[in-house]
Protein backbone atom coordinates (compact mmCIF):
# COMPACT_ATOMS: atom_id res chain seq x y z
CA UNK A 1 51.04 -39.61 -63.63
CA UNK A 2 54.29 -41.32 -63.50
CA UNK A 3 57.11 -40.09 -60.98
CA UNK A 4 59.29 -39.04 -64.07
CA UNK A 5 55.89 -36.66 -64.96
CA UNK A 6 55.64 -35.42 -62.17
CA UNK A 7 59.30 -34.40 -61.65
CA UNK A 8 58.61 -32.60 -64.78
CA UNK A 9 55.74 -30.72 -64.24
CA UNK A 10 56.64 -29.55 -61.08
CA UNK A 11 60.16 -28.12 -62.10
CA UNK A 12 58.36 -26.48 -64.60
CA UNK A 13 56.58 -24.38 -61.50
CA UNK A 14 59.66 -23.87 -59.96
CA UNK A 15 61.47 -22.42 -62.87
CA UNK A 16 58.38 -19.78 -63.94
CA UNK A 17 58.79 -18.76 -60.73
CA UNK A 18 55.76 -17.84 -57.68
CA UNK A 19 52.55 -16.84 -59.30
CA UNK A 20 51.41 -13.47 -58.42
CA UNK A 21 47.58 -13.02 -58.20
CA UNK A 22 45.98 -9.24 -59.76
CA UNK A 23 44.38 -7.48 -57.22
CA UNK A 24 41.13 -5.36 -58.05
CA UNK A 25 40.51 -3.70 -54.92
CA UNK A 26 40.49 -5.23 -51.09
CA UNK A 27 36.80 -5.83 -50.40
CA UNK A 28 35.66 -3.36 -47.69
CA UNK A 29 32.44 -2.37 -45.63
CA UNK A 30 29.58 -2.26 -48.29
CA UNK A 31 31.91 -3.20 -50.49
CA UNK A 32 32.76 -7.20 -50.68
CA UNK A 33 32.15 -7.06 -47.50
CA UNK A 34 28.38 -6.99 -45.90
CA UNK A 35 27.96 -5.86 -41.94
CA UNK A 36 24.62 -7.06 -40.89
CA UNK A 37 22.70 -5.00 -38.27
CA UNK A 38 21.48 -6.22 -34.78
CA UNK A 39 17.89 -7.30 -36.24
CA UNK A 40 19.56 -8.84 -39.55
CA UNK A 41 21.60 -10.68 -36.96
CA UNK A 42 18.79 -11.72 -35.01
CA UNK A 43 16.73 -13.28 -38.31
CA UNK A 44 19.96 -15.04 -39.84
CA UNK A 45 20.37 -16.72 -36.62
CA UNK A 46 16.44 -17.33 -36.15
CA UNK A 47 16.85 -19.11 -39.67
CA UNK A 48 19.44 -21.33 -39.11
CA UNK A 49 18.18 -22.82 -35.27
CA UNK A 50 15.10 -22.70 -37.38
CA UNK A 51 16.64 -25.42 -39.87
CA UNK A 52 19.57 -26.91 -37.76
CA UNK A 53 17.37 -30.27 -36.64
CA UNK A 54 16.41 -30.94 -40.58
CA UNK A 55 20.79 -30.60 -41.65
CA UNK A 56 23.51 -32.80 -41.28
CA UNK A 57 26.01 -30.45 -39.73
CA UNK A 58 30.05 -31.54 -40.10
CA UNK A 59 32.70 -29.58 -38.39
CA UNK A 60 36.19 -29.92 -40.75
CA UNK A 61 39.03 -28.77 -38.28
CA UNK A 62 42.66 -28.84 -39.38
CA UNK A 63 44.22 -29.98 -36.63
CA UNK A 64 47.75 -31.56 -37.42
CA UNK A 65 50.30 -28.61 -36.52
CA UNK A 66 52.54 -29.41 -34.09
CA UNK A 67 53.08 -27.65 -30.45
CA UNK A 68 56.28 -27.00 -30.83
CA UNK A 69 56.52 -23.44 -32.22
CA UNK A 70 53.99 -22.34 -29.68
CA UNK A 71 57.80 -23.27 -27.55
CA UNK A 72 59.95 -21.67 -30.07
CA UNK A 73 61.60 -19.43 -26.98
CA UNK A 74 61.55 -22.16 -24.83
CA UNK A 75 64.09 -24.01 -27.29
CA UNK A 76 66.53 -20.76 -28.19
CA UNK A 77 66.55 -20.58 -24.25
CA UNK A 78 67.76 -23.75 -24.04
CA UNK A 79 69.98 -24.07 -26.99
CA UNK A 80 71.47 -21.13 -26.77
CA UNK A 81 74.72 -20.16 -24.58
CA UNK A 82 73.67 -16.30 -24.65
CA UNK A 83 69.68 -15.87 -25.49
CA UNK A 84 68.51 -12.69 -27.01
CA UNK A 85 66.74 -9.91 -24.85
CA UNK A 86 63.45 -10.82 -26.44
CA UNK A 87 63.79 -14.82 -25.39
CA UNK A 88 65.15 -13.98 -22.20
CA UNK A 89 61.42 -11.28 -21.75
CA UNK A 90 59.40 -14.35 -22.82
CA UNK A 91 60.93 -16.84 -20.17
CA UNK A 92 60.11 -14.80 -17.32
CA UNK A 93 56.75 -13.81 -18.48
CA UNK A 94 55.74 -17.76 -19.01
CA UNK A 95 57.93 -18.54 -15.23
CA UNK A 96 55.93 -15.64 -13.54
CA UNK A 97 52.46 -16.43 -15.21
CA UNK A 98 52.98 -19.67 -14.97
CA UNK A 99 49.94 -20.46 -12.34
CA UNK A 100 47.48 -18.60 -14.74
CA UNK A 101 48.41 -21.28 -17.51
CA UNK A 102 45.64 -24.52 -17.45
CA UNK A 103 48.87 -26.97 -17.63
CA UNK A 104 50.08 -25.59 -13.96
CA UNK A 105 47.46 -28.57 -12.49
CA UNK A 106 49.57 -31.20 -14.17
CA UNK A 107 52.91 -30.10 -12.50
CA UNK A 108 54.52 -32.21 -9.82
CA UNK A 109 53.89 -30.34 -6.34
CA UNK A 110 57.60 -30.48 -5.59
CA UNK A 111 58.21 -28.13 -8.92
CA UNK A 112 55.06 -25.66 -8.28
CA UNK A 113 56.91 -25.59 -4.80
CA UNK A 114 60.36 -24.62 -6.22
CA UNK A 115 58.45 -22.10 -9.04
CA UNK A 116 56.96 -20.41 -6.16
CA UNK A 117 60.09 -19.82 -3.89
CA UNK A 118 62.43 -18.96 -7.09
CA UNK A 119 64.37 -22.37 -6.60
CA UNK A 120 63.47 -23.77 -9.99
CA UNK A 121 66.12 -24.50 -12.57
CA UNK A 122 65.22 -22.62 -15.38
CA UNK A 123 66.32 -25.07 -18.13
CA UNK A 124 65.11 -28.18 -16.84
CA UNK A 125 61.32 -26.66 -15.49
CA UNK A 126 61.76 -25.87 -19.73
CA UNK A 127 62.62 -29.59 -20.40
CA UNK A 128 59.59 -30.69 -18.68
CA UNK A 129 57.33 -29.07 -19.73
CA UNK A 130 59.05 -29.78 -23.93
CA UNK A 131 60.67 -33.09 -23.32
CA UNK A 132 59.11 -36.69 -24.20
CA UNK A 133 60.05 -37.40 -20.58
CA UNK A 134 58.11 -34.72 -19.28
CA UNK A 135 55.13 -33.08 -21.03
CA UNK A 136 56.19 -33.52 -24.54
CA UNK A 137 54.70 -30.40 -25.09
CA UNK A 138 57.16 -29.69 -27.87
CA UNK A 139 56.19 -32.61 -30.41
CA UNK A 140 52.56 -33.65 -29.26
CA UNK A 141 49.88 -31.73 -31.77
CA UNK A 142 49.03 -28.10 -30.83
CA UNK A 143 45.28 -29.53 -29.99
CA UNK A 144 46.62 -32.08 -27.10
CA UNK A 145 48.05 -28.95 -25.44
CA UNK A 146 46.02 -28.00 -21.81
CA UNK A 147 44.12 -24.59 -23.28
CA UNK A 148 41.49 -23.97 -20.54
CA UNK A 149 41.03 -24.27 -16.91
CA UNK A 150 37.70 -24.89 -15.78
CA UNK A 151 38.09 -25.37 -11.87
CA UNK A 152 40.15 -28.23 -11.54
CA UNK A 153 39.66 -29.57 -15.05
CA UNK A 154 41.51 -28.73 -17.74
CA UNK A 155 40.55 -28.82 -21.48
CA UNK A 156 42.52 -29.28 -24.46
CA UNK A 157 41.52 -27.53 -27.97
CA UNK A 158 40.04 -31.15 -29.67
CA UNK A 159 37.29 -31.12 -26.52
CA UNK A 160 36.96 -27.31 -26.77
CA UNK A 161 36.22 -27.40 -30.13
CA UNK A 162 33.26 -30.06 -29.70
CA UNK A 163 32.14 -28.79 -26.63
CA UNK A 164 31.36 -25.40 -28.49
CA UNK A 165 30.25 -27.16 -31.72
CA UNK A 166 27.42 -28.91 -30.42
CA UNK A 167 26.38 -26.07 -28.80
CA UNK A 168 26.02 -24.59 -32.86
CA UNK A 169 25.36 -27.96 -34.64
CA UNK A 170 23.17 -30.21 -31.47
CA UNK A 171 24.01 -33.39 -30.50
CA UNK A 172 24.12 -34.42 -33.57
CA UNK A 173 27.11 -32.95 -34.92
CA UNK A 174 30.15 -34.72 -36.44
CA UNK A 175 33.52 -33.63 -36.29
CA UNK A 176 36.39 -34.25 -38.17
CA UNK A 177 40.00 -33.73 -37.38
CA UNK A 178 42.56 -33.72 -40.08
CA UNK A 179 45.53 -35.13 -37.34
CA UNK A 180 49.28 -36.11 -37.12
CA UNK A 181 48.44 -40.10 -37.35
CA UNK A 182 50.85 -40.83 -34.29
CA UNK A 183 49.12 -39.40 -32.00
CA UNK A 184 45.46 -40.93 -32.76
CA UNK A 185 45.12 -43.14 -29.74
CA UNK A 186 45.81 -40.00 -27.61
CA UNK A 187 43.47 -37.77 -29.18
CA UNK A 188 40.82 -40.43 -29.48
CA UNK A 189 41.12 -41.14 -25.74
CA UNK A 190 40.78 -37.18 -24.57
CA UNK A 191 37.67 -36.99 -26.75
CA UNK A 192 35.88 -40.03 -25.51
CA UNK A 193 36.64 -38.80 -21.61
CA UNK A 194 35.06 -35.76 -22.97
CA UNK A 195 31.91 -37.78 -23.82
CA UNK A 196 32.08 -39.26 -20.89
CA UNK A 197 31.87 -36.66 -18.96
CA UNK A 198 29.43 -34.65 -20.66
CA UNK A 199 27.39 -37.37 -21.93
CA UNK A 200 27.10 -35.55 -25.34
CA UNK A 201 26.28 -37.59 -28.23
CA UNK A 202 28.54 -36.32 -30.99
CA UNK A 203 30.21 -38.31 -33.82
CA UNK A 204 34.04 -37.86 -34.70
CA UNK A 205 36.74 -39.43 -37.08
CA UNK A 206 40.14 -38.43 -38.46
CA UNK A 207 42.02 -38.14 -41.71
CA UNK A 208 45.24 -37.54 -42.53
CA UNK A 209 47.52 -35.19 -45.31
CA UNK A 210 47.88 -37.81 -48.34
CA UNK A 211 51.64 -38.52 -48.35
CA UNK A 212 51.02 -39.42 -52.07
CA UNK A 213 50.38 -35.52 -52.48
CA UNK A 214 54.08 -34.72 -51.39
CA UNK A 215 56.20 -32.23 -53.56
CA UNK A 216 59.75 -32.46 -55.10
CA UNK A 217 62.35 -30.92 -53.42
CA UNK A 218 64.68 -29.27 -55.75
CA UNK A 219 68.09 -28.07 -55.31
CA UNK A 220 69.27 -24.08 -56.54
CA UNK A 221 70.04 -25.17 -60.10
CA UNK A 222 66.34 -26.56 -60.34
CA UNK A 223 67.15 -30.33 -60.11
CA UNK A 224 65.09 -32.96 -57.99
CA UNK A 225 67.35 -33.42 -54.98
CA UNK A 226 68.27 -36.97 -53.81
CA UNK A 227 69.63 -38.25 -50.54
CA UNK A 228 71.27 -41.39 -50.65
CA UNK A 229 69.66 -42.25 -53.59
CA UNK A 230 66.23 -41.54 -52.09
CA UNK A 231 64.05 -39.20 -54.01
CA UNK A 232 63.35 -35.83 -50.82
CA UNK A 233 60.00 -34.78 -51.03
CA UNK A 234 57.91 -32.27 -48.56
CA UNK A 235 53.88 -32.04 -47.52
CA UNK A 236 52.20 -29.99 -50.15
CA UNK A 237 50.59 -27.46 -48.37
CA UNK A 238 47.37 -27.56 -46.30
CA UNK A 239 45.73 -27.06 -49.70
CA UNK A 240 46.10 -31.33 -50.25
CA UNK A 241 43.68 -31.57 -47.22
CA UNK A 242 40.80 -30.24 -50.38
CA UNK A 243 40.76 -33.94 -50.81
CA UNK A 244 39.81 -34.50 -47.10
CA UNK A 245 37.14 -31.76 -47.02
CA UNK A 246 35.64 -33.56 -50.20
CA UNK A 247 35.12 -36.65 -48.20
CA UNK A 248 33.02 -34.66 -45.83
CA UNK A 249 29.59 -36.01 -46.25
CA UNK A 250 27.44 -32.86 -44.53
CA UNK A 251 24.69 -30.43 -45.79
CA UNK A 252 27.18 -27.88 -44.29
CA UNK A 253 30.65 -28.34 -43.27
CA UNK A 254 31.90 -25.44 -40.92
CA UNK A 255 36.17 -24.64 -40.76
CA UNK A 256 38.39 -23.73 -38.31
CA UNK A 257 41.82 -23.96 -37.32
CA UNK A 258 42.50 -25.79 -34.42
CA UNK A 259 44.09 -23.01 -32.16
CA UNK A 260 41.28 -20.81 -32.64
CA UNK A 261 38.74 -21.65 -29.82
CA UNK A 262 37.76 -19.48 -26.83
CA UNK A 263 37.49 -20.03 -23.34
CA UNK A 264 33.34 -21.34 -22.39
CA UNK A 265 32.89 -18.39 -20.79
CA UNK A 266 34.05 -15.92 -23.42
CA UNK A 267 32.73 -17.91 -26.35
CA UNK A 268 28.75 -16.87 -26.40
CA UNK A 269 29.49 -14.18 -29.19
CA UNK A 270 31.57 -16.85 -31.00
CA UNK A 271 28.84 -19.49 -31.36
CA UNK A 272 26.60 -16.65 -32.02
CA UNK A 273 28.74 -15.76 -35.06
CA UNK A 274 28.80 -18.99 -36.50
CA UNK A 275 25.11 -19.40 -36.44
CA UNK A 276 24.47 -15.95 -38.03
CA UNK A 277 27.05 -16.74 -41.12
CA UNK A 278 25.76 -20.44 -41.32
CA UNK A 279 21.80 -18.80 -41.56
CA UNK A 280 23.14 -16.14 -43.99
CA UNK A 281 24.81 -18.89 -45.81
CA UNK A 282 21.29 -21.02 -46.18
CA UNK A 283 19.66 -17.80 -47.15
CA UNK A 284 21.96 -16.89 -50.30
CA UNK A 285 21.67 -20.80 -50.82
CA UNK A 286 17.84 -20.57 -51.08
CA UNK A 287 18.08 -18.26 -53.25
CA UNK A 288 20.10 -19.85 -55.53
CA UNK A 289 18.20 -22.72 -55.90
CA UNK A 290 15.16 -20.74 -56.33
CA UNK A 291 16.72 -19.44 -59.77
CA UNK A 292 18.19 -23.06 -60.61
CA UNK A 293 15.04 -24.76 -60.17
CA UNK A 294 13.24 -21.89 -62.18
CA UNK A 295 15.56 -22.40 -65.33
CA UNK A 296 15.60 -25.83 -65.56
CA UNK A 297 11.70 -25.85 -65.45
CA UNK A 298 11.66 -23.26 -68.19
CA UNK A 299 10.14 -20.72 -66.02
CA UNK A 300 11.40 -16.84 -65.85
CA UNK A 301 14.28 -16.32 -63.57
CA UNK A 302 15.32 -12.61 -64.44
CA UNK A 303 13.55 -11.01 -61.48
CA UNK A 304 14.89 -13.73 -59.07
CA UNK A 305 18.40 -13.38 -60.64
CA UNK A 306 18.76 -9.47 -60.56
CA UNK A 307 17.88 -9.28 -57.13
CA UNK A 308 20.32 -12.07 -55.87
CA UNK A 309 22.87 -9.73 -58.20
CA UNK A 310 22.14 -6.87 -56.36
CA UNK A 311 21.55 -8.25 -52.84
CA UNK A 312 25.23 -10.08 -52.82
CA UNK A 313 27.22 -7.53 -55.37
CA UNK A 314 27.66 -10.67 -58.06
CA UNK A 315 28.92 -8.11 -60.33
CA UNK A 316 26.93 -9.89 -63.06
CA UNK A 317 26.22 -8.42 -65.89
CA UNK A 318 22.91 -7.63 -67.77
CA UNK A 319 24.03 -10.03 -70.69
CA UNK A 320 24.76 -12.38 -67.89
CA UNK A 321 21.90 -12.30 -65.99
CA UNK A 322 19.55 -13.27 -69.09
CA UNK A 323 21.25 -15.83 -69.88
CA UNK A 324 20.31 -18.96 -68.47
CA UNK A 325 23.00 -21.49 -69.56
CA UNK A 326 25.36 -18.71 -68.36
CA UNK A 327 23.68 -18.07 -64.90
CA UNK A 328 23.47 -21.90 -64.72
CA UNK A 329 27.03 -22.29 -64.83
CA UNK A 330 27.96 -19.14 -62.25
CA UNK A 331 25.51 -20.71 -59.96
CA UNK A 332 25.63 -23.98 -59.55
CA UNK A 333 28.91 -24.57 -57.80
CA UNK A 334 29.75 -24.64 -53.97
CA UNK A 335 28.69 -21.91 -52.03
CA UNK A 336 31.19 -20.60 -48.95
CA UNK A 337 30.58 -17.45 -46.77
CA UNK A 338 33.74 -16.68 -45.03
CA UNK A 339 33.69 -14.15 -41.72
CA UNK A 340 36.15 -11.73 -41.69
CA UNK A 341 38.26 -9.43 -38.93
CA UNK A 342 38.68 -6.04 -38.59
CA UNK A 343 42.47 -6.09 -39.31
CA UNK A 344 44.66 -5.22 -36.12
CA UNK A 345 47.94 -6.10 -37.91
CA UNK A 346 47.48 -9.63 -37.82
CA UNK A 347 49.67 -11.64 -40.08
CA UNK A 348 47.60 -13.72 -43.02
CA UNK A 349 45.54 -13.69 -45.60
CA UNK A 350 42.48 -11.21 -46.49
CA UNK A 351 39.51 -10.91 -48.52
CA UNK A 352 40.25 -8.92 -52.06
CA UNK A 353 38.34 -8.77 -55.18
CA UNK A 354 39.95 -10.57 -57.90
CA UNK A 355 39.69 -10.97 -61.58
CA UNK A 356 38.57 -14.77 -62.25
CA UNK A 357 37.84 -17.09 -64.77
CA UNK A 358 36.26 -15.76 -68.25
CA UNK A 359 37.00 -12.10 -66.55
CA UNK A 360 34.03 -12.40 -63.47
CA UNK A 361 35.56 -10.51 -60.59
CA UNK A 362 35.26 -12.34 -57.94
CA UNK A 363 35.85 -12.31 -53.89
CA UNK A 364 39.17 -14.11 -52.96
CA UNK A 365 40.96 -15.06 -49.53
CA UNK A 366 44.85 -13.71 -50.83
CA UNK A 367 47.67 -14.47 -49.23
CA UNK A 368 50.39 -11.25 -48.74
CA UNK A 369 53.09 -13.51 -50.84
CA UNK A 370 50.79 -14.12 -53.49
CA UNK A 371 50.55 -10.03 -53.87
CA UNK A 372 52.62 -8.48 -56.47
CA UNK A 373 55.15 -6.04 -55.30
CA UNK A 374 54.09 -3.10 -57.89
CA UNK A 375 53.19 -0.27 -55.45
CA UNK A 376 49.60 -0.27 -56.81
CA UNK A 377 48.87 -3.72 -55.85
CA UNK A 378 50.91 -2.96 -52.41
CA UNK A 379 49.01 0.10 -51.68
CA UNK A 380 46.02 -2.32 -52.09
CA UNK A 381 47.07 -4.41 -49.42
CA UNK A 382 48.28 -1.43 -46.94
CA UNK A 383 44.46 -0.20 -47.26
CA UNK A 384 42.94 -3.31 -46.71
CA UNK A 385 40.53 -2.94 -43.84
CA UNK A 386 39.93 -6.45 -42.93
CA UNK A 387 41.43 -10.23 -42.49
CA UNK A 388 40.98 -13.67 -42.57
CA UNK A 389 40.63 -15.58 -39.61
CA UNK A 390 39.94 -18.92 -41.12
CA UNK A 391 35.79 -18.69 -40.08
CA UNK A 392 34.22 -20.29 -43.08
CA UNK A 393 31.02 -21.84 -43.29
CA UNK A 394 30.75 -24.63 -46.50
CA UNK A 395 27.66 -25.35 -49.05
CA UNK A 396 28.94 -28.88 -50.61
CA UNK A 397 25.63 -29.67 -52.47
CA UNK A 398 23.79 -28.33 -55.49
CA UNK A 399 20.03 -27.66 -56.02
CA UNK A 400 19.25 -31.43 -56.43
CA UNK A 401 21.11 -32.27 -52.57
CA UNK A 402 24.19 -34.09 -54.91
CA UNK A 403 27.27 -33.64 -53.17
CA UNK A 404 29.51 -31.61 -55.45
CA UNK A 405 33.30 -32.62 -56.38
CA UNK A 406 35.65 -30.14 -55.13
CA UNK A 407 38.29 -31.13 -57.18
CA UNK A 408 36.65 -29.32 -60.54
CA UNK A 409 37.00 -25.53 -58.41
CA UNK A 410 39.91 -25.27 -57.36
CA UNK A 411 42.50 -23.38 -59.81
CA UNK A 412 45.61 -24.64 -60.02
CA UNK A 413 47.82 -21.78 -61.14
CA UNK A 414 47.44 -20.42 -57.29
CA UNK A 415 50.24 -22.70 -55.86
CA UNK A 416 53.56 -21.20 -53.98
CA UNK A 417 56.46 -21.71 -54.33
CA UNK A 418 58.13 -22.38 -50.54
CA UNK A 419 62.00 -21.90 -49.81
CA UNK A 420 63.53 -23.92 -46.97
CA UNK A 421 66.54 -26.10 -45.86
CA UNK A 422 67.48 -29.59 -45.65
CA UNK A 423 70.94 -30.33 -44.16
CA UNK A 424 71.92 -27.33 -44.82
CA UNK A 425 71.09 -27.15 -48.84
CA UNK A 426 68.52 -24.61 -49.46
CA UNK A 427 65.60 -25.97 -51.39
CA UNK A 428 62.62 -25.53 -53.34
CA UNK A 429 58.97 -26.96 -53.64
CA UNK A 430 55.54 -26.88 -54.84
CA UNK A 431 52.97 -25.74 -52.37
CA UNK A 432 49.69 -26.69 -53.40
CA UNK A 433 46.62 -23.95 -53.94
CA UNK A 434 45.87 -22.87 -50.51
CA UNK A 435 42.88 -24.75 -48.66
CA UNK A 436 40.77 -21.55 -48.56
CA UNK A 437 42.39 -19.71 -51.26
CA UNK A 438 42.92 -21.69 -54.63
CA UNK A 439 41.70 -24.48 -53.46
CA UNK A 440 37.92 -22.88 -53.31
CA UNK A 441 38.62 -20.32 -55.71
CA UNK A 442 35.63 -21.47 -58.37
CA UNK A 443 33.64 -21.23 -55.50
CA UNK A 444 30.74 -18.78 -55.56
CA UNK A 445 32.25 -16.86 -52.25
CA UNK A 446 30.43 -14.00 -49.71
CA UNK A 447 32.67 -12.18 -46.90
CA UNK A 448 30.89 -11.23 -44.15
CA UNK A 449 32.03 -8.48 -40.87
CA UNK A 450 32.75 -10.65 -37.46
CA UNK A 451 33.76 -9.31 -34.09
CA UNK A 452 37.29 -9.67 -33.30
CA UNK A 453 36.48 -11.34 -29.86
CA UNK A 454 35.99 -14.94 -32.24
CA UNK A 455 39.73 -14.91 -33.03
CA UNK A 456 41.88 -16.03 -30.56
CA UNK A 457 44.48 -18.08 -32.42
CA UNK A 458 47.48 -19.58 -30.27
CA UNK A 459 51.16 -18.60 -32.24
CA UNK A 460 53.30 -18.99 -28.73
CA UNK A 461 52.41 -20.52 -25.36
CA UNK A 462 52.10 -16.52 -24.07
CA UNK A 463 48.41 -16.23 -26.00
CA UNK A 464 46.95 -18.36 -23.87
CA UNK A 465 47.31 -15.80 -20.77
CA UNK A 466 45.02 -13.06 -23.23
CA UNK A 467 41.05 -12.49 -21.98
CA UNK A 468 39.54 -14.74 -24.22
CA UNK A 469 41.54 -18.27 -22.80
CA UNK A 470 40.98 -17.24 -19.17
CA UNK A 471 37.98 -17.65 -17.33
CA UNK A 472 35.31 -14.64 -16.95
């Protein structure tokens, strides 16, 4: 596709507007959404350590955000000649916590000294810790940021994240980090003190967002906007990264955002959780291939495929399920099964049931803005009981162990439509279909109850002084 094509198509997008997605019904306890029992637990987890030694086990972690709004009252603070109430409350909760936060080793004695009698100057302890001079806090990556304090060492989320994964995936386990490419020497150097310290044999590498993916930026009157004769364009999205996950080589790939990793000593149920959806994952998958190998041997499947119906809530049909071109083609696709959160009023996505291709419904991670605003579909999302915290465990192969392309389910039509600023013009672009929502939305898909205690995502610097990023 040409640049002149791709102009095109995209201010198409922009001028039908963002795509609103139909809800059925937000999938619920026995409904969409299975709760497994202490002994279910037990046996899902039995299956997968059972297994783990014979799989090649990938961790996919996107891991490119930026530290900086974790800051965001650190910078009104100091930008500001008369900061709000609310940034003024944050300040002296971070200045009078500030010895419970891992980064308090790394201060210079002579500042702990002047935090402790009251004799610090606000705004420069603030440039410190955000300034390239200082920490840099506030444009190194999120996952470069001290997390966890562990005596006198301190561990940032890259290490946390492997130190936790092998514990799931053995020695053995790779992981890879979709990063900011600037800061690859640094990350590369606090993972391999990491391994030298623990003396863990893992395997790690990096990608990066495809700049070639990057959207148009178009102006109010729906024309591609051009600064000094240079064509601006914006990251698409972290739905481009579908073309880093597909370079995962893995039997399964496990996801999770960078920010979300607990403190050693709060993470047992965590690890646990991962192992139970990863075994209930291989189960389903089992299963599958049961019926797949059945049909293309010519031998009777309808027994095999009615209970699979029943056990997951396919919502296949009895036409469907004697069928075996038909069955073929619902099964044999990548498999995901996607923990979900008991929803506390967390901001995000959540798990719905959705009408999909050729009318299947479907289970699908929504995001609130691609909700329409009739008040059915918004009563819908008020009664929602549960929400995504980006746990999702990934199938990649079909019944013959051939990596499938990930690029022929995703569905296109689930892009957004994002409104910002540049220079003070507001502007428009194409996000693409989100990672985890049209990006795997031809994905056969099963949402599965996890504690709350195995979310613990970082928004501002003030999360990391909550239970689960402090020692027991």
């Amino acid at each position: 596709m040409n640049l002149t094509e791709k102009i095109e198509r995209q201010k198409v997008k922009i001028e039908k507007g963002n795509p609103k997605i139909e809800l059925l019904g937000s999938c619920r306890s026995k409904n969409g959404i299975t709760i497994l029992n202490s002994e279910e637990i037990k046996n899902a987890i039995q299956l997968y350590d059972s297994k783990v030694n014979n799989l090649d086990i990938s961790f996919f972690i996107p891991s490119s955000g930026s530290g900086s709004r974790m800051f965001g009252a650190a910078y009104d603070f100091i930008n500001s000649d008369n900061p709000c109430e609310e940034t003024i409350e944050f300040i002296e909760h971070l200045i009078n916590s500030i010895e419970s936060f891992a980064f308090y080793n790394k201060l210079p004695e002579a500042t702990k000294d002047d935090l402790k009698t009251g004799a610090i100057n606000v705004e420069e302890f603030l440039k410190l810790i955000l300034n390239e001079e200082g920490f840099n806090f506030g444009n190194r990556p999120k996952g470069l940021i001290p997390f966890h304090r562990y005596g006198n060492f301190i561990i940032n989320p890259f290490q946390e994240h492997i130190l936790q994964g092998a514990e799931i995936g053995g020695d053995k386990s790779r992981f890879h980090f979709t990063i900011n490419a600037g800061f690859e020497e640094q990350i590369k150097h606090s993972i391999k003190i990491l391994r030298e310290i623990t003396g863990i044999n893992f395997y790690f590498d990096f990608s990066v967002q495809d700049k070639a993916s990057n959207s148009i930026a178009f102006d109010e009157n729906g024309d591609a906007l051009y600064d000094n004769g240079e064509l601006i364009s914006r990251p698409a999205g972290h739905g481009t990264l579908i073309k880093n996950l597909n370079a995962v080589q893995a039997d399964l790939i496990l996801i999770r955002n960078i920010d979300n990793v607990q403190h050693h000593d709060h993470a047992k149920k965590s690890v646990e959780s991962r192992k139970m959806l990863a075994g209930a994952l291989l189960e389903f998958q089992e299963k599958v291939f049961d019926i797949l190998r059945r049909i293309d041997k010519n031998e009777t499947f309808l027994h095999q495929a009615m209970q699979l119906n029943n056990t997951y809530d396919l919502k296949l049909s009895q036409e469907d399920l004697l069928d075996a071109d038909k069955i073929k083609s619902i099964l044999n696709r990548p498999s995901r099964i996607c923990g979900m959160v008991r929803n506390e009023g967390q901001p995000g996505g959540g798990p719905f049931w959705v009408k999909g291709e050729n009318g299947y419904e479907t289970r699908q991670i929504v995001e609130k803005s691609q909700i329409s605003t009739k008040s059915s579909q918004l009563t819908m999302l008020i009664k929602s009981t549960h929400f995504n915290p980006v746990e999702i465990i990934c199938a990649p192969k079909n019944y013959k162990g051939e990596k499938f392309d990930f690029e022929d389910f995703r569905d296109d039509s689930q892009y957004f439509i994002v409104n910002k600023t540049h220079k003070g013009k507001a502007v428009k672009f194409i996000e693409q279909p989100g990672l985890w929502n049209g990006g795997m939305a031809k994905w056969n898909t099963l949402f599965y109850e996890i504690g709350n205690d195995c979310f613990s995502p970082v928004k501002t610097v003030l999360d990391l002084l909550k239970p689960l990023h402090r020692n027991a």
